[in-house]
N, C-alpha and C. Protein backbone atom coordinates (compact mmCIF):
# COMPACT_ATOMS: atom_id res chain seq x y z
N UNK A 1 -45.31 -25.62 13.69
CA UNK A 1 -45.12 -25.54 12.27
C UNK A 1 -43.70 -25.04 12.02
N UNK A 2 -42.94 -25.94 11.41
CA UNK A 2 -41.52 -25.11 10.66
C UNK A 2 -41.75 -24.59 9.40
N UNK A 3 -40.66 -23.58 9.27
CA UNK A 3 -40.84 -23.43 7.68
C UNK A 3 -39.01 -23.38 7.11
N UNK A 4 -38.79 -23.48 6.08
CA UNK A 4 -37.70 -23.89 5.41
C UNK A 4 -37.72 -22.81 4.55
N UNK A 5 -35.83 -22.46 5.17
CA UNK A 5 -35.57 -20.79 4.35
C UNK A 5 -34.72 -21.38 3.46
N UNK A 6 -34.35 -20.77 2.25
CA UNK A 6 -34.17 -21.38 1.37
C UNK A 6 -32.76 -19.89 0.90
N UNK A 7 -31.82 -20.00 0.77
CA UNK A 7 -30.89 -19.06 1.24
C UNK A 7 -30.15 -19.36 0.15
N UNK A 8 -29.79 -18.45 -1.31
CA UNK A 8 -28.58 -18.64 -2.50
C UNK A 8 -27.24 -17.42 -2.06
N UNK A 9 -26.35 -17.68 -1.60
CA UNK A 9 -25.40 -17.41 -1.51
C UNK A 9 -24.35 -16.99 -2.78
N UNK A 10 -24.23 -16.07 -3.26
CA UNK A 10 -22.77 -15.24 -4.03
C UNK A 10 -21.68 -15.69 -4.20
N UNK A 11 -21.09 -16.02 -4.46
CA UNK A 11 -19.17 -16.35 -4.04
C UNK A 11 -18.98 -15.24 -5.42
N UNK A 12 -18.01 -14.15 -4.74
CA UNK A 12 -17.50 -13.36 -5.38
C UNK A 12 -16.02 -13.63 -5.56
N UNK A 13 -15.03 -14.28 -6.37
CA UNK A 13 -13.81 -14.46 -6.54
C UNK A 13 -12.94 -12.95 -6.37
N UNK A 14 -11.97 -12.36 -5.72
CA UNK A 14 -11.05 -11.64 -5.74
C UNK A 14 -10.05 -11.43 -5.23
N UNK A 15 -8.86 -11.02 -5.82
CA UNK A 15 -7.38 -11.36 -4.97
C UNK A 15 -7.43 -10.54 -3.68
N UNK A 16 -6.03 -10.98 -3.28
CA UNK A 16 -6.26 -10.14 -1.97
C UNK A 16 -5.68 -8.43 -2.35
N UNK A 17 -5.08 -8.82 -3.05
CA UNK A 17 -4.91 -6.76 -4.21
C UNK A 17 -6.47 -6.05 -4.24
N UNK A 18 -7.29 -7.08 -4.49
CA UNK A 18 -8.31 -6.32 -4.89
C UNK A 18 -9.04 -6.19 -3.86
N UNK A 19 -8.90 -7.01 -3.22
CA UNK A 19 -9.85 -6.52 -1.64
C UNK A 19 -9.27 -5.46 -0.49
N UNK A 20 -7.78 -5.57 -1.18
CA UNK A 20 -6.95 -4.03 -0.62
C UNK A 20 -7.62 -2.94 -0.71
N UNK A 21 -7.71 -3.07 -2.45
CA UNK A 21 -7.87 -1.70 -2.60
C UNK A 21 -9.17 -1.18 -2.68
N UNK A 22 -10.25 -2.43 -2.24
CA UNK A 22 -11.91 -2.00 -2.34
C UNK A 22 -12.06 -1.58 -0.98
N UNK A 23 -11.56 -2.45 0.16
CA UNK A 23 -11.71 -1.96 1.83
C UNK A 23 -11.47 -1.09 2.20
N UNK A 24 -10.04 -1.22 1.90
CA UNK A 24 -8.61 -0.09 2.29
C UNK A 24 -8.12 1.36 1.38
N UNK A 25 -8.75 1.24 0.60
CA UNK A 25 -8.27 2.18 -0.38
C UNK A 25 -7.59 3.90 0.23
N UNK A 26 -8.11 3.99 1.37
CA UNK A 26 -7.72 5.41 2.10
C UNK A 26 -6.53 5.13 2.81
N UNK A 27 -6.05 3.91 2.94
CA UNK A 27 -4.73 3.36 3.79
C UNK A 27 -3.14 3.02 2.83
N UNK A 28 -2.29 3.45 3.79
CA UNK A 28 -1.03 3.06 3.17
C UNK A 28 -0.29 2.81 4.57
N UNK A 29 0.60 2.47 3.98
CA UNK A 29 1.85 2.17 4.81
C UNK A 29 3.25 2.65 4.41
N UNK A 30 4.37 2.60 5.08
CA UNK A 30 5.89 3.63 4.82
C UNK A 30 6.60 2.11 5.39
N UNK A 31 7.49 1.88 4.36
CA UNK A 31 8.87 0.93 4.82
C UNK A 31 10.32 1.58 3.99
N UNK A 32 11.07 1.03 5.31
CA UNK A 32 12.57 0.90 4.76
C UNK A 32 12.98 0.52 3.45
N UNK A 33 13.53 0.78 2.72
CA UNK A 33 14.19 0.19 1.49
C UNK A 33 15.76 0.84 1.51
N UNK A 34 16.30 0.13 0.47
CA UNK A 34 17.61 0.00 -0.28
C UNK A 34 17.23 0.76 -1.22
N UNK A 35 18.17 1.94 -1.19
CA UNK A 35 18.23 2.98 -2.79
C UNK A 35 18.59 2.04 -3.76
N UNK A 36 19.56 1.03 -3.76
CA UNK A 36 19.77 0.32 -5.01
C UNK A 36 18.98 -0.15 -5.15
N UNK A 37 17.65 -0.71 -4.12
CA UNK A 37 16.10 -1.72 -4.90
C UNK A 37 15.30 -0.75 -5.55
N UNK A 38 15.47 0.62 -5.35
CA UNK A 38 14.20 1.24 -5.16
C UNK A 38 14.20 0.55 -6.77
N UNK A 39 14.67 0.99 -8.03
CA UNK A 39 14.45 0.43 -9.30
C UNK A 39 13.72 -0.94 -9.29
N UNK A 40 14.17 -1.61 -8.54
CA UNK A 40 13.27 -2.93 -8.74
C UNK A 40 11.69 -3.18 -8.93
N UNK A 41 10.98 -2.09 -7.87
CA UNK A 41 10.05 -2.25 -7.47
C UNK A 41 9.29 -0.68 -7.86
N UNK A 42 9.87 0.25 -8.42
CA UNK A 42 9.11 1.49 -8.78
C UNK A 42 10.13 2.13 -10.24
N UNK A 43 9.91 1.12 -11.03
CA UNK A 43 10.80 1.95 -12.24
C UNK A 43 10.98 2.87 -12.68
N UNK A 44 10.26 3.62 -12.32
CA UNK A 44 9.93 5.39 -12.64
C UNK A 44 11.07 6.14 -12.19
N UNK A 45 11.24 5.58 -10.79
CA UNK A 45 12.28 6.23 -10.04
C UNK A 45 13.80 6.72 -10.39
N UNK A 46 13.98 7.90 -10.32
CA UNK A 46 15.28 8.70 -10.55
C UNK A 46 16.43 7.19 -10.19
N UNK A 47 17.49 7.38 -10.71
CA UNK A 47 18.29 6.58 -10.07
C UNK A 47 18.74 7.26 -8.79
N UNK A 48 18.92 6.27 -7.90
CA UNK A 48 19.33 6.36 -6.73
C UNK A 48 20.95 6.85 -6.27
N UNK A 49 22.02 7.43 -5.38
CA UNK A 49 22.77 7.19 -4.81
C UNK A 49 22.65 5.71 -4.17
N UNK A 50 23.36 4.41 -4.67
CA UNK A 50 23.16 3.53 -3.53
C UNK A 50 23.85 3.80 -2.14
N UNK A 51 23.08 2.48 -0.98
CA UNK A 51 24.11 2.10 0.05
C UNK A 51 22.96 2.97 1.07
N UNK A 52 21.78 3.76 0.87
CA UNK A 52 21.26 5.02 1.66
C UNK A 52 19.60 4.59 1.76
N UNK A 53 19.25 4.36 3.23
CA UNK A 53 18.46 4.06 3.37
C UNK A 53 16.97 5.37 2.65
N UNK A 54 16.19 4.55 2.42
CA UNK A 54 14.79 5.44 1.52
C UNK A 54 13.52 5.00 2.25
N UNK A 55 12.77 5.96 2.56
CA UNK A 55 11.58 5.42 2.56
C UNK A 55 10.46 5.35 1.87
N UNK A 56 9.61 4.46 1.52
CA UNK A 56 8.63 3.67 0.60
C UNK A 56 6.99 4.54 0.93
N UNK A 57 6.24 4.94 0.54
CA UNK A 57 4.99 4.79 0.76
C UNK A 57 4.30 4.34 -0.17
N UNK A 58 3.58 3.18 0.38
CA UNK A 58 2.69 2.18 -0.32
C UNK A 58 1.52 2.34 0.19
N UNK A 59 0.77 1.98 -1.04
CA UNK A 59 -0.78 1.99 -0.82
C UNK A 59 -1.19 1.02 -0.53
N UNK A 60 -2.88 0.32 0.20
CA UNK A 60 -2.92 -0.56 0.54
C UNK A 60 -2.96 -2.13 -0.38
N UNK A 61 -3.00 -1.63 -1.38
CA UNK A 61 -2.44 -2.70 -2.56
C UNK A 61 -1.53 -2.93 -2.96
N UNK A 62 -0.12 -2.25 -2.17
CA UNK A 62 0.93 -2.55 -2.05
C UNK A 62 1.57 -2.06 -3.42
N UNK A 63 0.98 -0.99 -4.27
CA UNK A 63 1.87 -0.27 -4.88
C UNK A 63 2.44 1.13 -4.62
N UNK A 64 3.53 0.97 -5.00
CA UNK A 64 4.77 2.30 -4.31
C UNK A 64 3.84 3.44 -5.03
N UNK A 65 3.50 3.81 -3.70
CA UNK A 65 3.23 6.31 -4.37
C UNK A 65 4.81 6.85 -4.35
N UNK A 66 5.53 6.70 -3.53
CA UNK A 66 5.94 8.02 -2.98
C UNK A 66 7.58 7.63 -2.32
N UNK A 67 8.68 7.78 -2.96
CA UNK A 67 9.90 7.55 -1.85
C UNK A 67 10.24 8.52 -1.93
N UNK A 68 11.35 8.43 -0.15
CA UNK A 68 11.57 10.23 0.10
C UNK A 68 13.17 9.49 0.86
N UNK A 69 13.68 10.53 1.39
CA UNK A 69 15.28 10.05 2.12
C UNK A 69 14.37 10.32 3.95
N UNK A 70 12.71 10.71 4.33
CA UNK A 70 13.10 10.91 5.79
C UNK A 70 11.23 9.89 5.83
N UNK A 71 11.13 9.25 7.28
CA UNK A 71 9.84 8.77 7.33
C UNK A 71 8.70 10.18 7.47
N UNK A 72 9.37 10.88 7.82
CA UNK A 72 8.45 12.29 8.24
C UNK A 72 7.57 12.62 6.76
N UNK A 73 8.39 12.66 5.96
CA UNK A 73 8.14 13.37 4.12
C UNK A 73 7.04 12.27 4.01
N UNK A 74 7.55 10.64 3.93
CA UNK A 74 6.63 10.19 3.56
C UNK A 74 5.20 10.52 4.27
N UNK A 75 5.16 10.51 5.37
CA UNK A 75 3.76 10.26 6.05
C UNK A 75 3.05 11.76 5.21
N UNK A 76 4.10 12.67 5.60
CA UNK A 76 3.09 13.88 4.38
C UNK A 76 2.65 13.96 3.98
N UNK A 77 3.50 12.78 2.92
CA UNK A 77 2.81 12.99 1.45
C UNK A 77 1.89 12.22 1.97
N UNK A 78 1.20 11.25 2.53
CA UNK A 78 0.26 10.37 2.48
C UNK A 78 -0.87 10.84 2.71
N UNK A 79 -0.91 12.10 4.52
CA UNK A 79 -1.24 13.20 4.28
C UNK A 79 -2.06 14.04 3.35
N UNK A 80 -1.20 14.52 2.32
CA UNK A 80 -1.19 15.23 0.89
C UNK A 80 -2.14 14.35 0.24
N UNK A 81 -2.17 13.21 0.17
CA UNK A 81 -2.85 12.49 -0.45
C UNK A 81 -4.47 12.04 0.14
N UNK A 82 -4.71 12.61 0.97
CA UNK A 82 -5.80 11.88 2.18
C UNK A 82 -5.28 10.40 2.72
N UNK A 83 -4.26 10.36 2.83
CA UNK A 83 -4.40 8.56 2.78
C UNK A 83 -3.97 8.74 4.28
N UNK A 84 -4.30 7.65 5.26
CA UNK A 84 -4.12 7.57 6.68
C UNK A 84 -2.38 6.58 6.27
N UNK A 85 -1.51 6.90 6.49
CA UNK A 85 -0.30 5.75 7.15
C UNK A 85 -0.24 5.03 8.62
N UNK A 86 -0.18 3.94 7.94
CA UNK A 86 -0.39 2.82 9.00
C UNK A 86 1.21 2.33 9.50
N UNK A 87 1.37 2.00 11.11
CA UNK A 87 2.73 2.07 10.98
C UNK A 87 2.83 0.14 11.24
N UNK A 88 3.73 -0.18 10.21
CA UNK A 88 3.46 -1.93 10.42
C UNK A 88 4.92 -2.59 11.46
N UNK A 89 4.81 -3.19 12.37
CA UNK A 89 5.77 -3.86 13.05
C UNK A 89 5.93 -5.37 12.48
């Protein structure tokens, strides 16, 4: 005797931002930047000295928390924040 499973499947639509920050939400990451970008990408930000390397900490949705002048500060703060920093190659 067979029997026939009968199985309705979900499709949940969401970007990959949003599946960042539903999985990952305790994760960030620290990159290099340009003091003259930092404005580009975190408007808040003091103006910069250009020409001087900064470092970035981003959350896993890829918005800026936190720039500092050493990688050490950032991971701190991430730290400070509960957030694990992930180091990306």
């Amino acid at each position: 005797m067979s029997a026939s499973v009968s199985r309705t499947a979900t499709v949940i639509s969401m970007s990959a931002r949003d599946l960042a920050s539903l999985a990952w939400r305790n994760l960030a990451y620290v990159r290099v930047a340009r003091s003259e970008d930092v404005g580009f990408f975190c408007p808040d930000a003091p103006l910069l000295a250009p020409g001087r390397d900064v470092f970035v900490l981003y959350g896993a949705d890829g918005n800026p928390i936190f720039v500092t002048d050493t990688r050490e500060s950032a991971i701190a703060n991430a730290e400070n924040e509960d957030l694990e920093a992930l180091s990306l190659h």
